[in-house]
N, C-alpha and C. Protein backbone atom coordinates (compact mmCIF):
# COMPACT_ATOMS: atom_id res chain seq x y z
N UNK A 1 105.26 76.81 84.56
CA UNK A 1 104.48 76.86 85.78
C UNK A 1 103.17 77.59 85.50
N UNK A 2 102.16 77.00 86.44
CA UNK A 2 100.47 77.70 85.82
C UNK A 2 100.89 78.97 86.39
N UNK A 3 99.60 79.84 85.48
CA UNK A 3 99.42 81.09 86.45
C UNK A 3 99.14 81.16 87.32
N UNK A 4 98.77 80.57 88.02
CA UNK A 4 97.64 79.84 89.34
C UNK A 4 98.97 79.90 90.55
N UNK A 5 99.69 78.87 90.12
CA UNK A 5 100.85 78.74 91.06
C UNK A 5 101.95 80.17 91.37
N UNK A 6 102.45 80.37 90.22
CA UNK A 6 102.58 81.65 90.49
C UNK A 6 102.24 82.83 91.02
N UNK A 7 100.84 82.86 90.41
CA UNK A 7 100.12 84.08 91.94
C UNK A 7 100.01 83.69 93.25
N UNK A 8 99.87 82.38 93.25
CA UNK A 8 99.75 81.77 94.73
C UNK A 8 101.22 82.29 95.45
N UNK A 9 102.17 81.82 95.05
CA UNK A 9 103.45 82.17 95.16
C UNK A 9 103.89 83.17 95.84
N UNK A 10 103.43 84.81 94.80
CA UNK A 10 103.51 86.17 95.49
C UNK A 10 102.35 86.37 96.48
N UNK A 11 100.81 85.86 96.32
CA UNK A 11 100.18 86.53 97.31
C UNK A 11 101.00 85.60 98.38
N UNK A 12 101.34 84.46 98.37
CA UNK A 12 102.01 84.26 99.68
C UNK A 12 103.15 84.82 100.32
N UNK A 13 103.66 85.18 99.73
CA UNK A 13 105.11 86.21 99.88
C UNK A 13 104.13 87.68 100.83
N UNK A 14 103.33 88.16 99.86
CA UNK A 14 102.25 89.25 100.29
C UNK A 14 102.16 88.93 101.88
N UNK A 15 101.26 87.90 101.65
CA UNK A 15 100.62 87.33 103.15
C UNK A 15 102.23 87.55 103.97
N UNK A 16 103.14 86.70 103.74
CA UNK A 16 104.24 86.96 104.41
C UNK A 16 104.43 88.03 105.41
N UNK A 17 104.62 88.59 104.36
CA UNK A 17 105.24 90.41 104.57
C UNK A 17 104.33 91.11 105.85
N UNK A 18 103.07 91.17 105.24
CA UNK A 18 102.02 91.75 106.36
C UNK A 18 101.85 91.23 107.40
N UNK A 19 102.28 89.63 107.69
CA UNK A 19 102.05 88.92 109.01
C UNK A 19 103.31 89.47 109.56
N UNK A 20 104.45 89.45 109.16
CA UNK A 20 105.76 90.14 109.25
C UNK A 20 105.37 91.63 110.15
N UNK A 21 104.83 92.42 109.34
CA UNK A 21 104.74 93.99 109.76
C UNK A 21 103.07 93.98 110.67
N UNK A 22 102.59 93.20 110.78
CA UNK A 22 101.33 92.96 111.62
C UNK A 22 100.32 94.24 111.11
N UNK A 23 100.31 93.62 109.66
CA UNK A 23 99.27 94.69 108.90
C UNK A 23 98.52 93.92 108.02
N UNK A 24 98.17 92.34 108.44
CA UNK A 24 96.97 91.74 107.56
C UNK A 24 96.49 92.49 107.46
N UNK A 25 95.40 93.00 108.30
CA UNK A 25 93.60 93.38 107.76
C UNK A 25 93.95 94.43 106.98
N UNK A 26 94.81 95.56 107.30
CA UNK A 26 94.84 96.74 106.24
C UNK A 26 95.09 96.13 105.12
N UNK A 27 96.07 95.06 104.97
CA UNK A 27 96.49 94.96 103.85
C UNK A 27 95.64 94.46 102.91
N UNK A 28 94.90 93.80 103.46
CA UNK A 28 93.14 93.04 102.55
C UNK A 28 92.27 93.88 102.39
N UNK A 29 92.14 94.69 103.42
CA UNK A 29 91.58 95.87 103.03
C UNK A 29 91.61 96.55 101.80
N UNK A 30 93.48 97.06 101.82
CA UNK A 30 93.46 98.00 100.16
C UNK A 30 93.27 97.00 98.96
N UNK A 31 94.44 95.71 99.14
CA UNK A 31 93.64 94.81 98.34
C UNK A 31 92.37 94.66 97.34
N UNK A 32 91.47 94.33 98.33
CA UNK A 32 90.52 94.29 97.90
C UNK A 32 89.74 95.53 97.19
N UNK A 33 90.37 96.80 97.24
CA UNK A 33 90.55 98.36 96.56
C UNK A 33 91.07 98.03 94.97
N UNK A 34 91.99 97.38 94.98
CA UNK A 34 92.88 96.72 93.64
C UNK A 34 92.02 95.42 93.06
N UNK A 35 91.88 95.00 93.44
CA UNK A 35 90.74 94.10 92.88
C UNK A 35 89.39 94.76 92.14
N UNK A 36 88.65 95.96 92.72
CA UNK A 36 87.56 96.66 92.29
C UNK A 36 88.12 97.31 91.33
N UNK A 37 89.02 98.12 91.46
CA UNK A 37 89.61 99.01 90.21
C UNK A 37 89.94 97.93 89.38
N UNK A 38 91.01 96.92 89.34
CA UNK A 38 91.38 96.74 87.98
C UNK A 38 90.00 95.42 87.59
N UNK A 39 89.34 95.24 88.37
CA UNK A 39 88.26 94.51 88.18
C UNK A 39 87.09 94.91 87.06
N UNK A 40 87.21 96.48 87.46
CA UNK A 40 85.86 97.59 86.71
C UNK A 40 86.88 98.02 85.51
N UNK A 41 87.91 98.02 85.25
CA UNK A 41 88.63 98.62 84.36
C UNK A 41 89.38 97.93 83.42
N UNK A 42 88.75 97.86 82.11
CA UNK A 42 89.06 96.19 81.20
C UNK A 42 90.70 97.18 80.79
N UNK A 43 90.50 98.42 80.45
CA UNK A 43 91.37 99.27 79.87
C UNK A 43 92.81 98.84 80.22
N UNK A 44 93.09 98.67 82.33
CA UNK A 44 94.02 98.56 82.68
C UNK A 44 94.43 97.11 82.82
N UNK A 45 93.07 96.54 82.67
CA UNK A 45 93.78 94.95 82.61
C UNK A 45 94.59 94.68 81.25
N UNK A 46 93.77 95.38 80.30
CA UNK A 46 94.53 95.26 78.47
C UNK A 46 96.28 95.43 78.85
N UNK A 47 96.20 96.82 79.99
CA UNK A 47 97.58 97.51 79.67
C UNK A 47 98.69 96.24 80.60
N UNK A 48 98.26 95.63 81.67
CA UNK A 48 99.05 95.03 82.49
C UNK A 48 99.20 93.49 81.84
N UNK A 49 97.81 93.05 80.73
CA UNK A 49 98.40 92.14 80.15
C UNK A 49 99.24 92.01 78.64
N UNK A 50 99.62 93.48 78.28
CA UNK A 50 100.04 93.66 77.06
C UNK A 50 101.71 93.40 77.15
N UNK A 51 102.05 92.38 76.45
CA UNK A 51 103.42 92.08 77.08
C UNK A 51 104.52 93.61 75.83
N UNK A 52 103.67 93.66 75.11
CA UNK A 52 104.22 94.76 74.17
C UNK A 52 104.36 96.78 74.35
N UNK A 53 103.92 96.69 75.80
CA UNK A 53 103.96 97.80 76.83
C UNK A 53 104.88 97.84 77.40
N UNK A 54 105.62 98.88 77.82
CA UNK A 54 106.92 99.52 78.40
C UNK A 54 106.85 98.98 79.83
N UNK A 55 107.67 98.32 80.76
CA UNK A 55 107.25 98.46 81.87
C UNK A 55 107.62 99.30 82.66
N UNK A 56 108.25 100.40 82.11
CA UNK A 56 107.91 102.09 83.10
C UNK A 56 106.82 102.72 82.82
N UNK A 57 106.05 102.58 81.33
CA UNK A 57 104.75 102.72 81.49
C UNK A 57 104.09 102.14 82.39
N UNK A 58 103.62 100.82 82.43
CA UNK A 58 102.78 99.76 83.40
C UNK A 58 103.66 100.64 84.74
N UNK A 59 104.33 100.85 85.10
CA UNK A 59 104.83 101.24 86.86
C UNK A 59 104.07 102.51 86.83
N UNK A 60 104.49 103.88 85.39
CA UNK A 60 103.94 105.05 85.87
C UNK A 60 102.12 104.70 86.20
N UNK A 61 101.25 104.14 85.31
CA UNK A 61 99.99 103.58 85.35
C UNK A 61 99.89 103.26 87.04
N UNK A 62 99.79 102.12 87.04
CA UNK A 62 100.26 101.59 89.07
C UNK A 62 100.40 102.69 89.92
N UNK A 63 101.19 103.49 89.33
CA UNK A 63 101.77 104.81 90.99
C UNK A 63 100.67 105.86 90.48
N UNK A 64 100.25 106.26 89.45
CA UNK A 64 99.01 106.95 89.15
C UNK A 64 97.81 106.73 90.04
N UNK A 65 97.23 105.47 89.69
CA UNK A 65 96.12 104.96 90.23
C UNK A 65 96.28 104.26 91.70
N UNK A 66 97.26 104.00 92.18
CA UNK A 66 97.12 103.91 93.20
C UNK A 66 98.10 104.28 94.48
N UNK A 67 99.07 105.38 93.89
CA UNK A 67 99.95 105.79 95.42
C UNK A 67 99.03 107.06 95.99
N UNK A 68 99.47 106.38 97.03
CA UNK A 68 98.74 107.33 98.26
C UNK A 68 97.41 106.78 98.83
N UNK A 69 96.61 105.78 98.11
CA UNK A 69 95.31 105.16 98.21
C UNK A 69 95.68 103.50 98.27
N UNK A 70 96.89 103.27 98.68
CA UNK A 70 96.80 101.98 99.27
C UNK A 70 98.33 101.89 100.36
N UNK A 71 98.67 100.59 100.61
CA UNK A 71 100.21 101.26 101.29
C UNK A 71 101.09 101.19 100.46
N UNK A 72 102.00 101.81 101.05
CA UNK A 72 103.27 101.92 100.10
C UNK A 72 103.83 100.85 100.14
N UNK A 73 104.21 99.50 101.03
CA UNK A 73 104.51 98.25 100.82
C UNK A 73 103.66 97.25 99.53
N UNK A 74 102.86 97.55 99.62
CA UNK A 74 101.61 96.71 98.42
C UNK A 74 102.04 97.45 97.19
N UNK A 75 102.45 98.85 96.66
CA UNK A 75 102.92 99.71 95.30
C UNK A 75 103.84 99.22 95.28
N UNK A 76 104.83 98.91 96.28
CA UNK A 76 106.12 98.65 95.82
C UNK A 76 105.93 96.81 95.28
N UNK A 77 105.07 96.25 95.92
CA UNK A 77 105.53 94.66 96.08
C UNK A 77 105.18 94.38 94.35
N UNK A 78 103.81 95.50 93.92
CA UNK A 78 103.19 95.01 92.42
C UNK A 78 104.12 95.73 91.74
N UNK A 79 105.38 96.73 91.93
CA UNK A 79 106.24 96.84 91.45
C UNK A 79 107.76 96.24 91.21
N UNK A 80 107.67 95.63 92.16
CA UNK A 80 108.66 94.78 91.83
C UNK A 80 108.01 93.85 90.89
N UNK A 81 106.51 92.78 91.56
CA UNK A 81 106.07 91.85 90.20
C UNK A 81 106.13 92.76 88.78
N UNK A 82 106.17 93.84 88.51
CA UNK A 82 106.14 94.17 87.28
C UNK A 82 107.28 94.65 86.46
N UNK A 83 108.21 94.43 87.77
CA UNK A 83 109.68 94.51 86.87
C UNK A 83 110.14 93.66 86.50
N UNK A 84 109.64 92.48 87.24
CA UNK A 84 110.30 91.18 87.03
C UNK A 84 109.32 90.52 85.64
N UNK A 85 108.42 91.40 85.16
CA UNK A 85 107.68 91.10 83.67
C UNK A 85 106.34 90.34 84.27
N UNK A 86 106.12 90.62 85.15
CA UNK A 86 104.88 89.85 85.45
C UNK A 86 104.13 90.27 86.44
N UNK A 87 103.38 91.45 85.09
CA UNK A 87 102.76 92.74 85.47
C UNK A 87 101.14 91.95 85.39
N UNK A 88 101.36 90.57 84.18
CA UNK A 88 99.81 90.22 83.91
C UNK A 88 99.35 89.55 85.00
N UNK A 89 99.84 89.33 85.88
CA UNK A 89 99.87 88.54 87.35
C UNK A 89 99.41 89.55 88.24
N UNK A 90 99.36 90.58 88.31
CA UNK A 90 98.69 91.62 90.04
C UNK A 90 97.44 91.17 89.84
N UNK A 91 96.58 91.16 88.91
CA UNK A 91 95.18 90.88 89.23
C UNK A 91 95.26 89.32 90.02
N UNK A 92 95.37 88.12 89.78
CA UNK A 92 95.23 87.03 89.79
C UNK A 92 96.13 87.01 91.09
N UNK A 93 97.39 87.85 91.35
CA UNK A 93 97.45 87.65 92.49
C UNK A 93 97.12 88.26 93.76
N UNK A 94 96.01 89.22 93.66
CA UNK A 94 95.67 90.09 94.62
C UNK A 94 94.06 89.34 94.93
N UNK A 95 93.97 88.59 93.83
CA UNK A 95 92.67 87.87 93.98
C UNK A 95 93.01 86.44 95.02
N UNK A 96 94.02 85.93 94.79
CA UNK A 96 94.75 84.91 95.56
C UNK A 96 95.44 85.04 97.26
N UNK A 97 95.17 86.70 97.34
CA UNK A 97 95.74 87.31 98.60
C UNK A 97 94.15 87.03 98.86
N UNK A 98 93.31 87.43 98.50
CA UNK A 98 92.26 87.11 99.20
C UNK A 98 91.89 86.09 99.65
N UNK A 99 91.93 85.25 98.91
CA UNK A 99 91.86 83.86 99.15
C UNK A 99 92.77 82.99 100.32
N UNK A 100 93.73 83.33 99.96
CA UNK A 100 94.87 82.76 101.48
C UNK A 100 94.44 83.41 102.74
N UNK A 101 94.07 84.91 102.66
CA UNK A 101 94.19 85.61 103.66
C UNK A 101 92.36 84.40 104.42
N UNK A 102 91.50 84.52 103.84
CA UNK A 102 90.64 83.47 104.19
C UNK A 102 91.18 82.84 105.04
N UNK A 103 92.10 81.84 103.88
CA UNK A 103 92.47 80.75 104.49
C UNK A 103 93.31 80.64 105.71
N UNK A 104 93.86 81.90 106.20
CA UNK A 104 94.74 82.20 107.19
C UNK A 104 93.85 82.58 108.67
N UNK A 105 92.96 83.67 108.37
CA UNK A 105 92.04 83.40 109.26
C UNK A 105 90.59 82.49 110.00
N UNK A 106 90.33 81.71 108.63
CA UNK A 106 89.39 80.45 108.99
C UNK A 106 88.24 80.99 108.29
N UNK A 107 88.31 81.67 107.49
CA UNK A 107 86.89 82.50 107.04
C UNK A 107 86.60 81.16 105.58
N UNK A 108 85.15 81.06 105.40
CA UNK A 108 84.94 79.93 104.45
C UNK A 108 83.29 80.68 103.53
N UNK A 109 83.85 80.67 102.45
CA UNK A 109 82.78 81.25 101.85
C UNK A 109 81.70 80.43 101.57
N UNK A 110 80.44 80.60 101.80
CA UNK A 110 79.36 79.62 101.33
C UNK A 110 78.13 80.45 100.79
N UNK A 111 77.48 79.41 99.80
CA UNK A 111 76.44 80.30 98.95
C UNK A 111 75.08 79.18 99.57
N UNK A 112 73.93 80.18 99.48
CA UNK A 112 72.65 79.04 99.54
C UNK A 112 71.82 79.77 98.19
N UNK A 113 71.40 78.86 97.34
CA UNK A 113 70.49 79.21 96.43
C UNK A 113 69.12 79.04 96.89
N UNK A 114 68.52 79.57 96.77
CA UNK A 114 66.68 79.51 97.32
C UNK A 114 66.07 79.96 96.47
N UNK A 115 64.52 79.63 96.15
CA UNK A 115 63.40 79.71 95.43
C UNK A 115 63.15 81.40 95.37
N UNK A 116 63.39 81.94 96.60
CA UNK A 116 62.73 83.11 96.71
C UNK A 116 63.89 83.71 98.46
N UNK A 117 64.45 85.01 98.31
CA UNK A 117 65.10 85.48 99.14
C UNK A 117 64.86 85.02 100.61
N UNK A 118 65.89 84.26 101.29
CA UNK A 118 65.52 84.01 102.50
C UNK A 118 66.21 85.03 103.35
N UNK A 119 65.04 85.39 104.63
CA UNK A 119 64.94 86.28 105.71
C UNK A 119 66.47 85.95 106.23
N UNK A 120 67.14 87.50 106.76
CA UNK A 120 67.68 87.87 108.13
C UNK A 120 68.19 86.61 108.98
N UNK A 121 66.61 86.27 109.54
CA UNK A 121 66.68 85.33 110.75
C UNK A 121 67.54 84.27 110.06
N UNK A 122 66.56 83.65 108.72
CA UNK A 122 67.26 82.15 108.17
C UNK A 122 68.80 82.23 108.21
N UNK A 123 69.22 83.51 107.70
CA UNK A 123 70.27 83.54 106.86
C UNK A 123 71.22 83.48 108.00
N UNK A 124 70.81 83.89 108.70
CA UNK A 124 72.18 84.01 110.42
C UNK A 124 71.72 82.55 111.01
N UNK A 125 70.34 81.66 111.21
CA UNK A 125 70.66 80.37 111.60
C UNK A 125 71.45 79.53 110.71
N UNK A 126 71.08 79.85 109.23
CA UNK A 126 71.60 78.86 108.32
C UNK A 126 73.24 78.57 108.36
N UNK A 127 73.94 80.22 108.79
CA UNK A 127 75.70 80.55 109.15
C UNK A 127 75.88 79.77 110.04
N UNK A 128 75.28 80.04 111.01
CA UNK A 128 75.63 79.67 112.67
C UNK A 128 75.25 77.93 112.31
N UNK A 129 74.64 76.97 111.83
CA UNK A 129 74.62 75.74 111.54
C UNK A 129 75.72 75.47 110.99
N UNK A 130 76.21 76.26 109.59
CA UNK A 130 77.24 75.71 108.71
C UNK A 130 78.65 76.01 109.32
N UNK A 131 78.35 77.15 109.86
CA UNK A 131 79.98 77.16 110.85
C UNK A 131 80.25 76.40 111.92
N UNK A 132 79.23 75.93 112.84
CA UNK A 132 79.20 75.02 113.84
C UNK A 132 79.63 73.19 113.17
N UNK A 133 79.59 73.20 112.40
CA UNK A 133 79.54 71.85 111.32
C UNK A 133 81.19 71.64 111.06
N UNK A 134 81.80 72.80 109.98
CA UNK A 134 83.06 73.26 109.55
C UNK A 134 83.99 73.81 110.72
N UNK A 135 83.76 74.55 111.52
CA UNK A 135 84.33 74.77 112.62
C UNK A 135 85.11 75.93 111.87
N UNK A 136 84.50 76.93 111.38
CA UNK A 136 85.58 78.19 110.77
C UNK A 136 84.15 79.29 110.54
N UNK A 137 84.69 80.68 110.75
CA UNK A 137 83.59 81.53 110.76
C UNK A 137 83.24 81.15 108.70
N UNK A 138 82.37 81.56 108.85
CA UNK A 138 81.30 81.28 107.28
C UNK A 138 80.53 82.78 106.91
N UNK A 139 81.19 83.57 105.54
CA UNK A 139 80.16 84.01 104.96
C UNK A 139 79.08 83.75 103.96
N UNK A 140 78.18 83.93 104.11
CA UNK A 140 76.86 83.51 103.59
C UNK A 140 76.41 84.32 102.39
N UNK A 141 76.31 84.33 101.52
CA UNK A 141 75.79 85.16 100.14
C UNK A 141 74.52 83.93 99.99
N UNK A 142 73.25 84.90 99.42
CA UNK A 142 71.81 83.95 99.35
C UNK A 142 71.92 84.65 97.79
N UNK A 143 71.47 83.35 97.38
CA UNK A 143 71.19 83.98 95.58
C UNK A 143 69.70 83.12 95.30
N UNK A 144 68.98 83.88 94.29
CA UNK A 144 67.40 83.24 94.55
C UNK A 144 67.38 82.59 93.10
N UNK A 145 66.93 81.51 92.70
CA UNK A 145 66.62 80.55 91.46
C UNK A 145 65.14 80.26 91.40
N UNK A 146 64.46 81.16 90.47
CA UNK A 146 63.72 80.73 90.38
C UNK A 146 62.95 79.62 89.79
N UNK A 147 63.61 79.01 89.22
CA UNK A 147 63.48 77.44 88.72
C UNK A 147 63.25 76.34 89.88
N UNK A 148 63.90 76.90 91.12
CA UNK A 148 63.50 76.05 92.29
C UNK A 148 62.15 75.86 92.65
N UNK A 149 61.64 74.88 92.76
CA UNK A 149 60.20 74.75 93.35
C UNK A 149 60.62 75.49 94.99
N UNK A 150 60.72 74.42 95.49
CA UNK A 150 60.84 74.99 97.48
C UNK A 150 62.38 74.76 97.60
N UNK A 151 62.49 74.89 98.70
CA UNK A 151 64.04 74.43 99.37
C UNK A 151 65.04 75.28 99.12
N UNK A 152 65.96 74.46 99.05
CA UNK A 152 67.29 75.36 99.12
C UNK A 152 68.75 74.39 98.88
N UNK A 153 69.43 74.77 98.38
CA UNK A 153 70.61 74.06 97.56
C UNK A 153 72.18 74.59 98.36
N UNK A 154 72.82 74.75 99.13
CA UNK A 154 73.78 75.14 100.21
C UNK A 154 75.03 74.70 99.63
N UNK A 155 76.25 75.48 98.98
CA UNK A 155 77.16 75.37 98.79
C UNK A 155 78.41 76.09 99.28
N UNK A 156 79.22 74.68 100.27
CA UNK A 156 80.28 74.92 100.79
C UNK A 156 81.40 74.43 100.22
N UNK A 157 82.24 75.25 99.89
CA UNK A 157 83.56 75.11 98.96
C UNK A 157 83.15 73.87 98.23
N UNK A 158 83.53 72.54 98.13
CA UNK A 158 83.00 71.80 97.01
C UNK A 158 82.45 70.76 97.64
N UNK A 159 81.62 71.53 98.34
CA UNK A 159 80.38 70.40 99.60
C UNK A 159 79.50 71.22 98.26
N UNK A 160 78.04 70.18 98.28
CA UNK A 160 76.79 70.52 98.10
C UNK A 160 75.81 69.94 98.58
N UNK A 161 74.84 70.72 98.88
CA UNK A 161 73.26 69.66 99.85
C UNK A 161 72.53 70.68 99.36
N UNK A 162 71.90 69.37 98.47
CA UNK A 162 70.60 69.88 97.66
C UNK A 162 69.45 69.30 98.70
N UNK A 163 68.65 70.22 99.12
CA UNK A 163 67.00 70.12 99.94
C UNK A 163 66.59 70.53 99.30
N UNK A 164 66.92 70.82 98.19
CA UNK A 164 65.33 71.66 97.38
C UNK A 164 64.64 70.00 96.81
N UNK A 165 62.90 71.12 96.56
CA UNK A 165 62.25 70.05 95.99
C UNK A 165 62.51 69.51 94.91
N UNK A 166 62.90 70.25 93.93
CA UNK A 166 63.26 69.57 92.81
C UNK A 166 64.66 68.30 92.61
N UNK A 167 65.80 69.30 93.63
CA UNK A 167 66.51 67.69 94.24
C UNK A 167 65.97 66.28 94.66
N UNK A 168 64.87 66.73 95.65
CA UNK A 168 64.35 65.20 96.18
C UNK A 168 63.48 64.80 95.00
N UNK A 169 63.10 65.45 94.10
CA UNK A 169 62.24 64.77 92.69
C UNK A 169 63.22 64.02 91.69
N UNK A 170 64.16 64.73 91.72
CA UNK A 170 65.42 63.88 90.60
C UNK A 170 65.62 63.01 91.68
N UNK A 171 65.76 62.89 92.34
CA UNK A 171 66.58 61.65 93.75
C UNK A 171 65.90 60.23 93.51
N UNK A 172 64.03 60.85 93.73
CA UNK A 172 62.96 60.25 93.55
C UNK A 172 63.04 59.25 92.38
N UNK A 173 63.04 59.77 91.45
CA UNK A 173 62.78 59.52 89.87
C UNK A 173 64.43 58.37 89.51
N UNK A 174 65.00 58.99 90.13
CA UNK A 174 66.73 58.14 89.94
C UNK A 174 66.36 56.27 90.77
N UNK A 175 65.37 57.02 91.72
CA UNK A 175 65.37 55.83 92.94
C UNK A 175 64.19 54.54 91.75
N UNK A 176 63.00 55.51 91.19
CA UNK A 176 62.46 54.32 90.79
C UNK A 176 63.17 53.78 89.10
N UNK A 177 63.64 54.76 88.43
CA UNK A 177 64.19 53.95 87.46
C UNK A 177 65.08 52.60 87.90
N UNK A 178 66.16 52.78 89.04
CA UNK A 178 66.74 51.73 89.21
C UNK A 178 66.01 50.61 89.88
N UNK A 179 64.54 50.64 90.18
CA UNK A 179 64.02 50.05 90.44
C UNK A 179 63.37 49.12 89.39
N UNK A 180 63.24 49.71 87.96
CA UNK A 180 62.72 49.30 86.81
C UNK A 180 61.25 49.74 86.72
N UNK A 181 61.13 50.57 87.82
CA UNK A 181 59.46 51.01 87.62
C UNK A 181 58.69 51.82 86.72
């Protein structure tokens, strides 16, 4: 079975639990705490993917770094995954809690690439368009390319709408080759 499926697996069990005890948001909350740490820390990813590590080491590590600074349901749940030997799995599946938990509340991530940083104003009409469209709240991250002539390139999960100029120039150029021009 992929790794993929498998983390999907426990963060869904995760998701479970907290819809269970009516502690989503905290629980994405610390989450996303575990994600930054073992994200910034290649050291502890080495140790949780070293299958040649003790796993009362890998548990003492875990209750070190994070009891008391997340809940005690979330220490225990990456402790059980790490008794059961599949300690190299908390990252991938705390990254996958994020992701469901999204998907549980309607939240849809979208990126716009632009020539040059677009304003405040754009950036809250550009949401309020793409969520009105999708019908799920939308966060917006703007990243700037400067290779773009004008426009802007809008990517929703595996939607894309290229308006930039350089899109309508390849479009252009596609349109008269098949023309034979």
């Amino acid at each position: 079975m992929s790794v993929f499926k498998v983390a999907s697996r426990y963060a869904k069990s995760l998701i479970d639990l907290s819809l269970e005890q009516e502690s989503l948001d905290a629980v994405k909350a610390d989450i996303e705490g575990v994600i930054a740490i073992i994200k910034s820390n290649t050291e502890l990813q080495a140790v949780l993917n070293n299958p040649i590590i003790k796993t009362d080491k890998k548990l003492a590590i875990l209750k070190a770094l994070f009891q008391g600074k997340i809940r005690p349901e979330i220490l225990e749940f990456f402790n059980i995954m790490v008794r059961k030997g599949r300690a190299e799995l908390v990252y991938a599946t705390a990254l996958e809690f994020v992701r469901e938990y999204n998907e549980v509340k309607g939240i849809v991530h979208a990126e716009v690439v632009s020539a040059s940083p677009l304003s405040e104003a754009n950036l809250q009409a550009l949401k309020e368009q793409i969520a009105a469209q999708i019908n799920a709240q939308v966060i917006l991250a703007n990243k700037v390319d400067k290779s773009l002539i004008g426009g802007f390139v809008v990517k929703v999960g595996d939607k894309q709408i290229d308006a930039s100029i350089q899109g309508k120039l390849n479009k252009l150029e596609r349109h008269f080759e098949n023309q034979g021009v």
